[in-house]
N, C-alpha and C. Protein backbone atom coordinates (compact mmCIF):
# COMPACT_ATOMS: atom_id res chain seq x y z
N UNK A 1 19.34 1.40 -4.82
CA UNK A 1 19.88 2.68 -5.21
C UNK A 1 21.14 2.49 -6.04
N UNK A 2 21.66 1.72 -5.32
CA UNK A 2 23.39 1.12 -6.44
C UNK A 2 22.73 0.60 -7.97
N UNK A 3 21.53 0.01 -8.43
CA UNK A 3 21.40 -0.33 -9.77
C UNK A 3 20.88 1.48 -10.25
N UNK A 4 20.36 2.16 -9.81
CA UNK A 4 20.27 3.33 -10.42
C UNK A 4 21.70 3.90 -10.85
N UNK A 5 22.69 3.93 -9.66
CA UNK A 5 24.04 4.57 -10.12
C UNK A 5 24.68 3.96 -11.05
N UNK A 6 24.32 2.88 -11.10
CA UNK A 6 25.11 1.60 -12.33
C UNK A 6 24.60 2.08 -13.67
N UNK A 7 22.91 2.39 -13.73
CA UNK A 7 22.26 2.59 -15.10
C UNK A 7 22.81 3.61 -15.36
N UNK A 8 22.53 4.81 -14.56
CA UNK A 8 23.36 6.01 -14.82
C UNK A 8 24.64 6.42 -15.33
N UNK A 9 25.57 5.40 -14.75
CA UNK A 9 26.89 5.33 -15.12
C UNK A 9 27.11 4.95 -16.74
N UNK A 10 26.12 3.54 -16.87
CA UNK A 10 26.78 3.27 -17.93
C UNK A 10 26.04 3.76 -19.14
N UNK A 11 24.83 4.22 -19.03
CA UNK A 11 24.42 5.86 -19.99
C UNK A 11 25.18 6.81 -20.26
N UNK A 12 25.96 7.37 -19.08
CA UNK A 12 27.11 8.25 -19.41
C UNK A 12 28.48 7.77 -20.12
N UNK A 13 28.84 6.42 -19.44
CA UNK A 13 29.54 6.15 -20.75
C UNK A 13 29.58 5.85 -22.11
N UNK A 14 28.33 5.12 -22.13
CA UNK A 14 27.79 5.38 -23.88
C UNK A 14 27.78 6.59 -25.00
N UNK A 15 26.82 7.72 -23.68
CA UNK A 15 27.31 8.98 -24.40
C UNK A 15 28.63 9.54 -24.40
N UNK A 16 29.63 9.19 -23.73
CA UNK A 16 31.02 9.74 -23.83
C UNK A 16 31.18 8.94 -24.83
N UNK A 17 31.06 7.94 -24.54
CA UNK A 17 31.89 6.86 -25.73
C UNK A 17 31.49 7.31 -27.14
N UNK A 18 30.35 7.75 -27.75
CA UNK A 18 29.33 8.68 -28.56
C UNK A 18 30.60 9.50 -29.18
N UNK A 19 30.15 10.83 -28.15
CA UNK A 19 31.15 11.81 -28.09
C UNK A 19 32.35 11.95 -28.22
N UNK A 20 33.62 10.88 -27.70
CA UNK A 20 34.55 10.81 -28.09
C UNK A 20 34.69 9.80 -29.58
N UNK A 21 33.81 9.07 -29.78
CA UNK A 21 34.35 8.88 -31.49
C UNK A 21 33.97 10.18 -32.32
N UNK A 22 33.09 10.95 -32.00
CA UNK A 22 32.97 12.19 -33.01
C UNK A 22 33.67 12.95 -33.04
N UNK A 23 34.34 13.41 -31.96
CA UNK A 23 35.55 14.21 -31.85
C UNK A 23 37.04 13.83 -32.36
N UNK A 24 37.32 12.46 -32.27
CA UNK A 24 38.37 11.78 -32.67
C UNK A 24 38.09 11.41 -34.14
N UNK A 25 36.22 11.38 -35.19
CA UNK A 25 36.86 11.44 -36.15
C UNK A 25 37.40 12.71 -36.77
N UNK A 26 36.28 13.91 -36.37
CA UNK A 26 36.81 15.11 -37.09
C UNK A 26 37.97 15.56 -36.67
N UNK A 27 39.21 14.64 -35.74
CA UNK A 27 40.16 15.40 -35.75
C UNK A 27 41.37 14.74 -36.23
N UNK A 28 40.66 13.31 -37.05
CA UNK A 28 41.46 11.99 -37.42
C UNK A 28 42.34 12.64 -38.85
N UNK A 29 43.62 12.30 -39.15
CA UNK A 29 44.25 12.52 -40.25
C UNK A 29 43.68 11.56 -41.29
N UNK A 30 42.74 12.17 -41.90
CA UNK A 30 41.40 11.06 -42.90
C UNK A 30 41.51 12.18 -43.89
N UNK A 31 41.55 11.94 -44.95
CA UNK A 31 40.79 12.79 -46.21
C UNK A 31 39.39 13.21 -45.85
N UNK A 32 38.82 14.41 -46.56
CA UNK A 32 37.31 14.86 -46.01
C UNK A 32 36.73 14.17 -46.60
N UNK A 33 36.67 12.93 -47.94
CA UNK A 33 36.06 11.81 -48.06
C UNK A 33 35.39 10.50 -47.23
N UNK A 34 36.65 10.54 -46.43
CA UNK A 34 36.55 9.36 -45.18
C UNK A 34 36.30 10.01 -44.53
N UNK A 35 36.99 10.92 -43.60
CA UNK A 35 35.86 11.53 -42.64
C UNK A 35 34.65 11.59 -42.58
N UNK A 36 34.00 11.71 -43.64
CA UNK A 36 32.31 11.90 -43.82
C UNK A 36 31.74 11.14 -43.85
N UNK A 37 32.57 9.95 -44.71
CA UNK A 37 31.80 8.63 -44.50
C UNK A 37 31.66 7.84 -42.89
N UNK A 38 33.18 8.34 -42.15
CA UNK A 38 33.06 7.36 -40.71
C UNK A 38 31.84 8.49 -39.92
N UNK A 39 31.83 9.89 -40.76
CA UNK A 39 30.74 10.68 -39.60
C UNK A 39 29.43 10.10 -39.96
N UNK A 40 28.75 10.12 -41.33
CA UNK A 40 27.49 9.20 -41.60
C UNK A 40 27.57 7.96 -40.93
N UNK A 41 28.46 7.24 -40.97
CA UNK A 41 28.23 5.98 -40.06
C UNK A 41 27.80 6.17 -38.83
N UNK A 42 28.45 7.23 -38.23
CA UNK A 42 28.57 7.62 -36.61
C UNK A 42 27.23 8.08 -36.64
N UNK A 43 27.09 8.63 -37.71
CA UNK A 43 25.66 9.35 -37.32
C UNK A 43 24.28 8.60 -37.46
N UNK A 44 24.25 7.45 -38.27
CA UNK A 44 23.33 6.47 -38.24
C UNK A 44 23.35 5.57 -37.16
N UNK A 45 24.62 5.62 -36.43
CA UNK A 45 24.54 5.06 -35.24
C UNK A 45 23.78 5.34 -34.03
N UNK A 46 23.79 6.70 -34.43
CA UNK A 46 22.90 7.81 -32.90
C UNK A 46 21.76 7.02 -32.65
N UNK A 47 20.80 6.85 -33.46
CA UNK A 47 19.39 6.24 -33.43
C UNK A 47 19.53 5.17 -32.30
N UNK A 48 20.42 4.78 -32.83
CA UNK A 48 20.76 2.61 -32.06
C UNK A 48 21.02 3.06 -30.49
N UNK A 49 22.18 4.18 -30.77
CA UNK A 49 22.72 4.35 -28.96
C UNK A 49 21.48 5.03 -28.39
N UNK A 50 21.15 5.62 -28.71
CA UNK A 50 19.78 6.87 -28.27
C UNK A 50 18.52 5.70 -27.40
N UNK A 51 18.46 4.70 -28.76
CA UNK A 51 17.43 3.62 -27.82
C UNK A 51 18.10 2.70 -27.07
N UNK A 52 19.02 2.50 -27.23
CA UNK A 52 20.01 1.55 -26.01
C UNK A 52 20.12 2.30 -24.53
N UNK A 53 20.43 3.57 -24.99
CA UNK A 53 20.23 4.31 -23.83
C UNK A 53 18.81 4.32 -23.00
N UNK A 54 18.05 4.88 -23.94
CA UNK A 54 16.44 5.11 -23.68
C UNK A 54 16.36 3.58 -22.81
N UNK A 55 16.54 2.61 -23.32
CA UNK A 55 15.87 0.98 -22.53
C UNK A 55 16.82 0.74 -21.46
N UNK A 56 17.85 0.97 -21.11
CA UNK A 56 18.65 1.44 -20.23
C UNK A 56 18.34 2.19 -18.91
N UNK A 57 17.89 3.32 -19.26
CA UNK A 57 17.66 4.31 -18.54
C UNK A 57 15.85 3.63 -18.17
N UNK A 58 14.97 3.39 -18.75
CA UNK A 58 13.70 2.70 -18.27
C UNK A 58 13.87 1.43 -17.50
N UNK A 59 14.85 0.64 -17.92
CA UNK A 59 15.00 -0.53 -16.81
C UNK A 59 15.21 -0.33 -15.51
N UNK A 60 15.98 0.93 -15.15
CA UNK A 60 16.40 1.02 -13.92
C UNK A 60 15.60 1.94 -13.45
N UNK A 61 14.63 3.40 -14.24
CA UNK A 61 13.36 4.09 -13.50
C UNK A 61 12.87 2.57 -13.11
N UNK A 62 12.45 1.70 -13.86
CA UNK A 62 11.36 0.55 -12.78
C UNK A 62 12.02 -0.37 -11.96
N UNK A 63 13.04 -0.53 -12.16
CA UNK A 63 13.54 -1.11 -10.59
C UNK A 63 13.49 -0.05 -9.54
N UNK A 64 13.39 0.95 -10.35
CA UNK A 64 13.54 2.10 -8.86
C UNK A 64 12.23 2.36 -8.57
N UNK A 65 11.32 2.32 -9.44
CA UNK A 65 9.59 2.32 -8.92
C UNK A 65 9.76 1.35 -7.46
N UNK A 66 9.98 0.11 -8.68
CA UNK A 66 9.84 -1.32 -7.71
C UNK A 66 10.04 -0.99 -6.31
N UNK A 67 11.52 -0.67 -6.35
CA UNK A 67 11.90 -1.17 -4.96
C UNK A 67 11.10 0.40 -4.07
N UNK A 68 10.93 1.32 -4.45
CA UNK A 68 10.38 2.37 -3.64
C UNK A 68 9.06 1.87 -3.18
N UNK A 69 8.19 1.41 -4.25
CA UNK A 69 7.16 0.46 -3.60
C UNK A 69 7.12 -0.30 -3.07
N UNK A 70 8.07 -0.74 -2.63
CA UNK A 70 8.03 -2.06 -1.61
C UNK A 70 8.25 -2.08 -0.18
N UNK A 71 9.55 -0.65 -0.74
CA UNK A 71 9.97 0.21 0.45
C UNK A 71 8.48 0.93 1.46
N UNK A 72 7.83 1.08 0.34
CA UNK A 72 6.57 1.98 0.94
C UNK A 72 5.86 0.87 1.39
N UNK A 73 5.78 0.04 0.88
CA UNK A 73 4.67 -1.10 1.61
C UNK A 73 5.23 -1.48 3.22
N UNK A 74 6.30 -1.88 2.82
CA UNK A 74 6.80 -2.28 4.50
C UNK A 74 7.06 -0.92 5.22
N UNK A 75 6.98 0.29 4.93
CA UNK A 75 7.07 1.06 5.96
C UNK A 75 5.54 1.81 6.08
N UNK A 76 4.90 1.66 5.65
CA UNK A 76 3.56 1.34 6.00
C UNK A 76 2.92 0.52 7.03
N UNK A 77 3.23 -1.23 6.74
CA UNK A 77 3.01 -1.79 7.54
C UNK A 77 4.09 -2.13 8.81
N UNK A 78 4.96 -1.78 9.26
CA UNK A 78 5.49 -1.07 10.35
C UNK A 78 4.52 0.28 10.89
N UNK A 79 4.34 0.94 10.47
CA UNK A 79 3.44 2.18 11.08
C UNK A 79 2.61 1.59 11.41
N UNK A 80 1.89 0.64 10.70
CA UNK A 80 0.33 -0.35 11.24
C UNK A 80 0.47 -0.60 12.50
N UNK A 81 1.96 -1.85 12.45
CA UNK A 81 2.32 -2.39 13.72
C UNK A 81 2.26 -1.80 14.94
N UNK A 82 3.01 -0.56 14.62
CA UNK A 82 3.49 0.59 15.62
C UNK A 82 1.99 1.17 16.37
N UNK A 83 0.97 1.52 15.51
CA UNK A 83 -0.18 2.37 16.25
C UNK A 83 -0.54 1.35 16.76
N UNK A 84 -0.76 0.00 16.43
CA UNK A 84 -1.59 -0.85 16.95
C UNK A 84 -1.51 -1.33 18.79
N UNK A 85 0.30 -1.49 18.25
CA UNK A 85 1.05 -1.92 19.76
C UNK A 85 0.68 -0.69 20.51
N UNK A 86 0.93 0.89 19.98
CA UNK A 86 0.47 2.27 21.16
C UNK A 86 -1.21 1.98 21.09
N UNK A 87 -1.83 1.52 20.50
CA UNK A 87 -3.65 1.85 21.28
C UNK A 87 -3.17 0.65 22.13
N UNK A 88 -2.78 -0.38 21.90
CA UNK A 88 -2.76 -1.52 23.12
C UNK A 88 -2.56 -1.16 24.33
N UNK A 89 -1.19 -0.13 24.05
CA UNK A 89 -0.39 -0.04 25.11
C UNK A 89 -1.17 1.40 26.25
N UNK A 90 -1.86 1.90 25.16
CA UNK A 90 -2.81 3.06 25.78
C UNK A 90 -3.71 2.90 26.59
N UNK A 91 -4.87 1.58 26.05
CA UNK A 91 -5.80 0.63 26.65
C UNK A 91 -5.55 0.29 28.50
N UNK A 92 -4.13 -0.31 28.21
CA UNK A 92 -3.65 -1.05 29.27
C UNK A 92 -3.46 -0.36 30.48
N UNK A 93 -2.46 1.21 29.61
CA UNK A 93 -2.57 2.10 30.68
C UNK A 93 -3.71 2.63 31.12
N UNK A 94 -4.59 2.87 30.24
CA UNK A 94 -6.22 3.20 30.85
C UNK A 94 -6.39 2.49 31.81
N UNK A 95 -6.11 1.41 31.86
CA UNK A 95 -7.23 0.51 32.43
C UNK A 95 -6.52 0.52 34.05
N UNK A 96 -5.45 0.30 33.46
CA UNK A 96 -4.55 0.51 35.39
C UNK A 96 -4.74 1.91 36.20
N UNK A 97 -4.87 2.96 35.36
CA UNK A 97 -5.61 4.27 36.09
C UNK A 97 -6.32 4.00 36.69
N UNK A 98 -7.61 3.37 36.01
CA UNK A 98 -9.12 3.14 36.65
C UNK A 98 -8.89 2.35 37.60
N UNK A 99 -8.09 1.13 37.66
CA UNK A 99 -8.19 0.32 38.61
C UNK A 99 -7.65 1.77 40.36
N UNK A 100 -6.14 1.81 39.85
CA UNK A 100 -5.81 3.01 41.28
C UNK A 100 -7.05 3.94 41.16
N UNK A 101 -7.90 4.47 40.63
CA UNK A 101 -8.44 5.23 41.08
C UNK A 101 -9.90 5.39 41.86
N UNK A 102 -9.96 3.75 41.56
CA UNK A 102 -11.33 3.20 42.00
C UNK A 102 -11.16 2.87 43.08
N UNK A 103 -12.40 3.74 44.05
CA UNK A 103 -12.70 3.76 45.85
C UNK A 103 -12.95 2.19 45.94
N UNK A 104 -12.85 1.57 47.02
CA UNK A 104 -12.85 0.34 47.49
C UNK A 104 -13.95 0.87 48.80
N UNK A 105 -15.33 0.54 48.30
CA UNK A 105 -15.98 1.17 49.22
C UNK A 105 -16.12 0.12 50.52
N UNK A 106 -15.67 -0.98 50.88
CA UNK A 106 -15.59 -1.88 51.53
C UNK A 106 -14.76 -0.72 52.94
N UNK A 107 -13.94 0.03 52.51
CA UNK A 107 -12.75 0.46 53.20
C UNK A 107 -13.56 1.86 53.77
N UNK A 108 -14.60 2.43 53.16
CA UNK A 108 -14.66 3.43 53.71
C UNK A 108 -16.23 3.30 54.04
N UNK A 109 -16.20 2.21 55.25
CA UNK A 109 -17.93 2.51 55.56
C UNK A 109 -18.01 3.22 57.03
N UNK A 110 -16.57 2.98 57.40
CA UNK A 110 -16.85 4.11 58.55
C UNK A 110 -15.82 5.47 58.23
N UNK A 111 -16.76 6.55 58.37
CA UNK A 111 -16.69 8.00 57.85
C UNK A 111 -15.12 8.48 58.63
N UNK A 112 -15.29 7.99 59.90
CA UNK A 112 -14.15 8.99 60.31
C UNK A 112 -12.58 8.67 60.50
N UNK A 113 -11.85 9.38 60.26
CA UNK A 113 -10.46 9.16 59.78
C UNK A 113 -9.72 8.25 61.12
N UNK A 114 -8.46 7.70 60.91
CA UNK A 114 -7.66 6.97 62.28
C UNK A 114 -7.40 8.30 63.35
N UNK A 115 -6.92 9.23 63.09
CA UNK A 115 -6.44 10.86 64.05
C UNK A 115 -8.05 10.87 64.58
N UNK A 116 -9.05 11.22 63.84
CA UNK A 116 -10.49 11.39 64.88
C UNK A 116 -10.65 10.54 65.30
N UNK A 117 -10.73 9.38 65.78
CA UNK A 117 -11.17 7.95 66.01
C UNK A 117 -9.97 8.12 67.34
N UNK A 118 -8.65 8.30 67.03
CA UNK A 118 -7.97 8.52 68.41
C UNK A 118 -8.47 9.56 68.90
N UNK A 119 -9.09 10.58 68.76
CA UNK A 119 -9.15 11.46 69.34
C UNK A 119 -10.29 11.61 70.38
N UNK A 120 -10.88 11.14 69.73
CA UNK A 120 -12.43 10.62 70.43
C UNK A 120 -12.03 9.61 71.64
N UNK A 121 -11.50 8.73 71.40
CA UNK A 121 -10.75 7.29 72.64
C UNK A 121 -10.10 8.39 73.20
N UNK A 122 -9.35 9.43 73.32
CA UNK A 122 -8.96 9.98 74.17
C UNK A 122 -10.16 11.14 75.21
């Protein structure tokens, strides 16, 4: 994110920098001879800054693709990780339900409870 604010930055100073020679020549103590000539200069210059800017400003949209894609890849595969470890962890708990909930029929082949069984001996 800091190389975006950097590209950004120094686009804006180009165009200030732009901007303040145009303003400083038309307000330069120059004959309207020279003036015109340093403004044609200035102004054949636009083209040059315009694409300095332009390749500027594209270098850092694709570092910023870049790194968002990469960003997206690993937080993707974290989410992978993540469901994988919860079905595991879901499984496991399944499986320990079933175990507590499964009769041990070994334990119940005689029907009647310990309270009837005393009750009867009495």
């Amino acid at each position: 994110m800091s190389n975006n604010r950097s590209g950004i930055f120094i686009g804006g100073l180009m165009l200030g920098a732009a901007i303040g020679t145009l303003a400083g020549l038309l307000v330069a103590p120059r004959t309207g001879r020279e003036t015109r000539k340093l403004v044609k200069k200035s102004a054949n210059a636009i083209p040059e800054l315009a694409e300095d800017i332009t390749t500027s400003v594209q270098i850092q949209a694709d570092r910023l693709s870049n790194s968002t894609l990469q960003n997206w890849d690993e937080t993707i595969d974290r989410l992978r990780d993540a469901i994988a470890v919860g079905i595991d962890a879901t499984q496991r708990e399944s499986q320990n339900l079933n175990k507590k909930n499964t009769v041990d029929v070994s334990s119940t082949t005689n029907d009647t409870d310990p309270l009837t069984e005393k009750l009867e001996r009495s």
